[in-house]
C-alpha atoms as a PDB file:
ATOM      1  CA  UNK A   1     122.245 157.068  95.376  1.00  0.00           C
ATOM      2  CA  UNK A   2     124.220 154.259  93.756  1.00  0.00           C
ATOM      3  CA  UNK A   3     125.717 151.728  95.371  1.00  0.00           C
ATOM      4  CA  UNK A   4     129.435 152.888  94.216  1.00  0.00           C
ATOM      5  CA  UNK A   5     128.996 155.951  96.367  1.00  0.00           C
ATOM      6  CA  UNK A   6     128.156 154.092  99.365  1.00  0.00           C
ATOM      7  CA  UNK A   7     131.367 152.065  99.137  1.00  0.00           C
ATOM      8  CA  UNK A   8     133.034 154.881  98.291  1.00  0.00           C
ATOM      9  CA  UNK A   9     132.094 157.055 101.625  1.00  0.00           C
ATOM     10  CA  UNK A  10     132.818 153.533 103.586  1.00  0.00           C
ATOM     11  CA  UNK A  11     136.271 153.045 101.960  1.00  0.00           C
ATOM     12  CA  UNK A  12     137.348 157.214 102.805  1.00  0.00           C
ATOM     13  CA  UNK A  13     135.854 156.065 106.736  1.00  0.00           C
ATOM     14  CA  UNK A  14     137.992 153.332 106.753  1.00  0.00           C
ATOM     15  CA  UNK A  15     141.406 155.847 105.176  1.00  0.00           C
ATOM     16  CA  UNK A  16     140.404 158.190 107.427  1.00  0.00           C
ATOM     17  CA  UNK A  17     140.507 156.093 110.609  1.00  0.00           C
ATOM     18  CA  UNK A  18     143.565 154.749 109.653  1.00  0.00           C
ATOM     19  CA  UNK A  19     145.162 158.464 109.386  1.00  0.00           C
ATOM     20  CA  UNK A  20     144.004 158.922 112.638  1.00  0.00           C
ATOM     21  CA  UNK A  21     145.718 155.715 113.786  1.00  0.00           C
ATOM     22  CA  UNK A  22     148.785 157.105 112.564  1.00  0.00           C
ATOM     23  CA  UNK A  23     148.815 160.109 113.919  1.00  0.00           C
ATOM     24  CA  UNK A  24     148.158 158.441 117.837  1.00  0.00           C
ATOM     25  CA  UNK A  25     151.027 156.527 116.654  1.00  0.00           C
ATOM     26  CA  UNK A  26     153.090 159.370 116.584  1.00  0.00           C
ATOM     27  CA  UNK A  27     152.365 161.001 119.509  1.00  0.00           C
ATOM     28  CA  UNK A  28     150.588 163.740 118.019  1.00  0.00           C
ATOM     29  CA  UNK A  29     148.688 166.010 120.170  1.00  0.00           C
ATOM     30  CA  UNK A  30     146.810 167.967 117.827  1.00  0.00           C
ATOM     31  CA  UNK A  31     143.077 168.074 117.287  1.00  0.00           C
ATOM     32  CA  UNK A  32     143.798 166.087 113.962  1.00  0.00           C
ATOM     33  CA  UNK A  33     142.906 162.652 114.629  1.00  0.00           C
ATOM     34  CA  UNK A  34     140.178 163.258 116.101  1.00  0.00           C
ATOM     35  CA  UNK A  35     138.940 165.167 113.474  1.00  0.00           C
ATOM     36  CA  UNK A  36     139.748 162.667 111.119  1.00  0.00           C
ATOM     37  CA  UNK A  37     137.482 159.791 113.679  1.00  0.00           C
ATOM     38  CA  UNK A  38     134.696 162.405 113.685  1.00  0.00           C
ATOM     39  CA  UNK A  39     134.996 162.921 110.027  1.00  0.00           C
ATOM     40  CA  UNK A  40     134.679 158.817 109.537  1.00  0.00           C
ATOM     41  CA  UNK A  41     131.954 158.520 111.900  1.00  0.00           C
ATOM     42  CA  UNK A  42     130.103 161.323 109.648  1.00  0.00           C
ATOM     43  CA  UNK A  43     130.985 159.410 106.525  1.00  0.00           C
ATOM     44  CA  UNK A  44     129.599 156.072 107.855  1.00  0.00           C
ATOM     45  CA  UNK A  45     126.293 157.992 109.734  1.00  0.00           C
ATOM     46  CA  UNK A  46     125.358 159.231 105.924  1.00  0.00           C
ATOM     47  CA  UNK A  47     125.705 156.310 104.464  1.00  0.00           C
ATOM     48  CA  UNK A  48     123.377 154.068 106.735  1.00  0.00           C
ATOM     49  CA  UNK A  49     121.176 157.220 106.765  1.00  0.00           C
ATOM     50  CA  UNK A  50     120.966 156.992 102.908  1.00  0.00           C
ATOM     51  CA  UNK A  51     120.660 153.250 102.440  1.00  0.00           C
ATOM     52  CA  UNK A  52     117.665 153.420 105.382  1.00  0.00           C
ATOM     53  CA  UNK A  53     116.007 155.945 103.651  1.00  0.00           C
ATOM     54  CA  UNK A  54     117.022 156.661 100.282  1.00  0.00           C
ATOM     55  CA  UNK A  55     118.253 160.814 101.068  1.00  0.00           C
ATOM     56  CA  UNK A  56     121.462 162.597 101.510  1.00  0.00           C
ATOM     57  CA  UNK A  57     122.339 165.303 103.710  1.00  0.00           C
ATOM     58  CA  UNK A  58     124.847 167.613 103.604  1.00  0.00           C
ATOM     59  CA  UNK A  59     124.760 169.159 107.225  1.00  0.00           C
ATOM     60  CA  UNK A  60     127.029 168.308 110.205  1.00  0.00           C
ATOM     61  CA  UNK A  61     124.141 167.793 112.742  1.00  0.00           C
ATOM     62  CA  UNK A  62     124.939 164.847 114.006  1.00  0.00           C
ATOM     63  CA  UNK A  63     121.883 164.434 116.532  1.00  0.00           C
ATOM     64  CA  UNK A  64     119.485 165.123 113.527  1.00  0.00           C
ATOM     65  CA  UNK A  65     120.899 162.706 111.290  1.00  0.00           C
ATOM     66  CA  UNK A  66     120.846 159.865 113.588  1.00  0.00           C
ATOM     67  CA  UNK A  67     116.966 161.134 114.803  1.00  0.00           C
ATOM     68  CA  UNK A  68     116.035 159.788 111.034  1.00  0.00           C
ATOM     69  CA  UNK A  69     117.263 156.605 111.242  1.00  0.00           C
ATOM     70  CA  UNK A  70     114.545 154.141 112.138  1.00  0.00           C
ATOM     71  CA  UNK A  71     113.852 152.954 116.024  1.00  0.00           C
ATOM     72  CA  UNK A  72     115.224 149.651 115.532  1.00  0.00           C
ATOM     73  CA  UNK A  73     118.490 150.997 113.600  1.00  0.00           C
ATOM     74  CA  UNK A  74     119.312 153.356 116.715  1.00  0.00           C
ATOM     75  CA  UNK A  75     118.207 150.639 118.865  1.00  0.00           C
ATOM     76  CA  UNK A  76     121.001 148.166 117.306  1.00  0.00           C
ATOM     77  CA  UNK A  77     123.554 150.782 117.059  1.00  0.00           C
ATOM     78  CA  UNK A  78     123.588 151.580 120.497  1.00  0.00           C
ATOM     79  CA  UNK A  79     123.552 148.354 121.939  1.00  0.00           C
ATOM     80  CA  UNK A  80     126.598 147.546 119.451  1.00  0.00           C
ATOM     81  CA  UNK A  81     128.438 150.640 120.514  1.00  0.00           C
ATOM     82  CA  UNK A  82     127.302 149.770 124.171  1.00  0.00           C
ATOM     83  CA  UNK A  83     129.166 146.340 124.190  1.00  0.00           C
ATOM     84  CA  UNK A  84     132.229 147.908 122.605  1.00  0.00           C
ATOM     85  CA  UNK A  85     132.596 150.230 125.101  1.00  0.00           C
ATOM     86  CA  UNK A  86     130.512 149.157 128.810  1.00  0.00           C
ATOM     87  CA  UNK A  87     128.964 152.138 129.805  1.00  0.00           C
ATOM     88  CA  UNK A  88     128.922 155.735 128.767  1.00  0.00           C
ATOM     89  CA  UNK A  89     127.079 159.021 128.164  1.00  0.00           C
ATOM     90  CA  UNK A  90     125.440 156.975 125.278  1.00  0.00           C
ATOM     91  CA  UNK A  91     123.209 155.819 127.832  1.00  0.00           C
ATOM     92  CA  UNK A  92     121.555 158.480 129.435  1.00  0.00           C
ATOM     93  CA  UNK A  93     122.504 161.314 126.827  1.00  0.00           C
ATOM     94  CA  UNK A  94     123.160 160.230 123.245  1.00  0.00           C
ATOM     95  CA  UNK A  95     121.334 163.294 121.898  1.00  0.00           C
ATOM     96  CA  UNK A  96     123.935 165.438 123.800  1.00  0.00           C
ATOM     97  CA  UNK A  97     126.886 163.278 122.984  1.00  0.00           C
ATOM     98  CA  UNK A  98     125.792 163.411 118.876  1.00  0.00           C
ATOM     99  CA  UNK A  99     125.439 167.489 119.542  1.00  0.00           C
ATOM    100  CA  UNK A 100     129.152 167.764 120.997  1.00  0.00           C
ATOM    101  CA  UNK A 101     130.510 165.954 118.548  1.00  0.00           C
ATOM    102  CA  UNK A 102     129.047 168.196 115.488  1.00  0.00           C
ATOM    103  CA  UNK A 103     129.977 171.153 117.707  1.00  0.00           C
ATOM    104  CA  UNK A 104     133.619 169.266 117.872  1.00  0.00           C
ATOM    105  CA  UNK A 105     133.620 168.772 114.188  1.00  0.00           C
ATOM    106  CA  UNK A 106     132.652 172.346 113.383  1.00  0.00           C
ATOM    107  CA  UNK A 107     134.725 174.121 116.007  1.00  0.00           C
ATOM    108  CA  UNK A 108     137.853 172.205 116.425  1.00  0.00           C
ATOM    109  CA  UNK A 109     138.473 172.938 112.848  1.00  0.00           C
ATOM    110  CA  UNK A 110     138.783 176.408 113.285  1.00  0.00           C
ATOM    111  CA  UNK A 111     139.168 177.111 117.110  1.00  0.00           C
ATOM    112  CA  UNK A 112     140.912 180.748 116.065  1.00  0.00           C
ATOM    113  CA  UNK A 113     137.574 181.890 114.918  1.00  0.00           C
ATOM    114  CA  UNK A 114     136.308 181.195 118.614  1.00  0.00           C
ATOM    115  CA  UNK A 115     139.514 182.978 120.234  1.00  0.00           C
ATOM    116  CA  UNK A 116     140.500 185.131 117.469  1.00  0.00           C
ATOM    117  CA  UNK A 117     139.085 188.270 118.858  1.00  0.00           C
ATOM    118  CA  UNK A 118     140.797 187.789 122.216  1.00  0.00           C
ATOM    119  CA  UNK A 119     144.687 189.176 123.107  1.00  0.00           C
ATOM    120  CA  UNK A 120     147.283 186.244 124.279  1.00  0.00           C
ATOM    121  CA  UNK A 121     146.697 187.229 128.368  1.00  0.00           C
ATOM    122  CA  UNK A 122     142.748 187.317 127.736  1.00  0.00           C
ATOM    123  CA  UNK A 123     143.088 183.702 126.466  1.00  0.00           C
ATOM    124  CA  UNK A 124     145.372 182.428 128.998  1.00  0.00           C
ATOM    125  CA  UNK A 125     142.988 183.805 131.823  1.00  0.00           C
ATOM    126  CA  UNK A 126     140.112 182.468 129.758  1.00  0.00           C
ATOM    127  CA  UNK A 127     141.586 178.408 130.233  1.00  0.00           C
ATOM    128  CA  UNK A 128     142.444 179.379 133.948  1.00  0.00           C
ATOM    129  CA  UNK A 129     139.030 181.125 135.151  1.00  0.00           C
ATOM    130  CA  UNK A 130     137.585 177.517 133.633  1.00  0.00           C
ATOM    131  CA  UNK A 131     139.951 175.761 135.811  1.00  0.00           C
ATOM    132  CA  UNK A 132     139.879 177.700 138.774  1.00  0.00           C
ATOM    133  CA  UNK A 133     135.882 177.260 138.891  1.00  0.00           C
ATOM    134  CA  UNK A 134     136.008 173.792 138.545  1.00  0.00           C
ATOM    135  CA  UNK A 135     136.550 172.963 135.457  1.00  0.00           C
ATOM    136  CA  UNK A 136     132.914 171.990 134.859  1.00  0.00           C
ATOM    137  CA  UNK A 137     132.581 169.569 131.618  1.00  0.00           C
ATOM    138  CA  UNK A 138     129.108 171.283 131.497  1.00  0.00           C
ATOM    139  CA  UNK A 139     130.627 174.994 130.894  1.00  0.00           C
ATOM    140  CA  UNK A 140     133.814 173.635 128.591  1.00  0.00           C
ATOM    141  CA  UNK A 141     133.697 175.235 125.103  1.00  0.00           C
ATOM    142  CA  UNK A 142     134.438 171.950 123.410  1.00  0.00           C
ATOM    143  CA  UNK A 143     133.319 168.518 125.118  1.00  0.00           C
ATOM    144  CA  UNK A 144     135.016 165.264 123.708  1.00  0.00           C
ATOM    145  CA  UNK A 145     133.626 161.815 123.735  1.00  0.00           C
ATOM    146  CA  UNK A 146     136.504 159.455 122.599  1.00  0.00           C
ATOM    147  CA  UNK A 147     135.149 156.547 123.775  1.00  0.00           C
ATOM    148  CA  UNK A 148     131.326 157.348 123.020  1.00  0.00           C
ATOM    149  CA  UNK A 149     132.886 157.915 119.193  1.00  0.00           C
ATOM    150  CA  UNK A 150     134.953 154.945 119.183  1.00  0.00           C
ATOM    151  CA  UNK A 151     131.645 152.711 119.893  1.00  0.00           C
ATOM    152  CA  UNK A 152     129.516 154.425 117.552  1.00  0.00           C
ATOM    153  CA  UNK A 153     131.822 154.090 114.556  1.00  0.00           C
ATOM    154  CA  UNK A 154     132.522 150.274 115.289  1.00  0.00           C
ATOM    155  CA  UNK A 155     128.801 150.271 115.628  1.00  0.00           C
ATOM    156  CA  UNK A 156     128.068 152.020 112.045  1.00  0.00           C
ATOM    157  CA  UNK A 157     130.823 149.569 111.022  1.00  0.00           C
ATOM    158  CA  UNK A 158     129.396 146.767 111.684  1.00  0.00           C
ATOM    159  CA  UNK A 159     125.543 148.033 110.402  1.00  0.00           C
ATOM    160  CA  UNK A 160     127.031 148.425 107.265  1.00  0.00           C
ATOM    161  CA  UNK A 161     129.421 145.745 107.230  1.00  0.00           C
ATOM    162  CA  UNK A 162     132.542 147.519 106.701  1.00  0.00           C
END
């Protein structure tokens, strides 16, 4: 890896972030933005992942990318995030929080693959069923973690000094 790369992933974090500023800005309530913070957070995960150990990786597994970075690194980044943010799921589940948010970053960029097969009233019963049994984050088909995201990019930020 040379080093241009490196600022080159940092500086499309820091665009991207910025898009997704824009579009909160203007009310928009698509998925967009936070595809755009997920895509960032990606960005900025690869790069401390290839300055700690010298490899790229071209997956979207989130949990599995932060899993190689050394004890101290996640140590530091979640204790950054952590007093961004106060408490969270980081806490007590970061594994599952890093899973969602690949599963966001996969899914939410095509959610008509997931729905595709279904007619208009199947999918409208689908959202209410959830509802109507308690809307249970557990059994949601896509879990968000704004906040949890938020503190782990200003985290990676601040690792890498961006």
């Amino acid at each position: 890896m040379t080093p241009i790369r490196h600022v080159l992933m940092v500086r499309e974090a820091a665009t991207r972030l910025q898009s997704a500023d824009m579009l909160r800005q203007a009310e928009d309530n698509s998925d967009s933005g936070y595809l755009l913070r997920l895509l960032a957070f990606e960005l900025l995960l690869k790069v401390a992942l290839e300055k700690a150990t010298g490899k790229s990786c071209a997956h979207h597994k989130y949990d599995k990318l932060f899993a190689q970075l050394s004890s101290v690194d996640q140590a530091n980044l979640l204790r950054t995030a952590g007093e961004r943010i106060g408490p969270s799921s980081l806490t007590h589940d970061l594994f599952g929080v890093l899973r969602d948010l690949s599963a966001n970053f996969v899914g939410l960029r095509y959610p008509y693959e997931k729905y595709g097969h279904m007619t208009q009233s199947e999918y409208e019963r689908l959202g209410t069923a959830w509802v109507e049994s308690g809307a249970e984050v557990a059994s949601a088909d896509y879990r968000y973690h704004p906040e949890e995201l938020f503190g782990l990019t200003f985290a990676l930020q601040q690792h890498l000094g961006a």
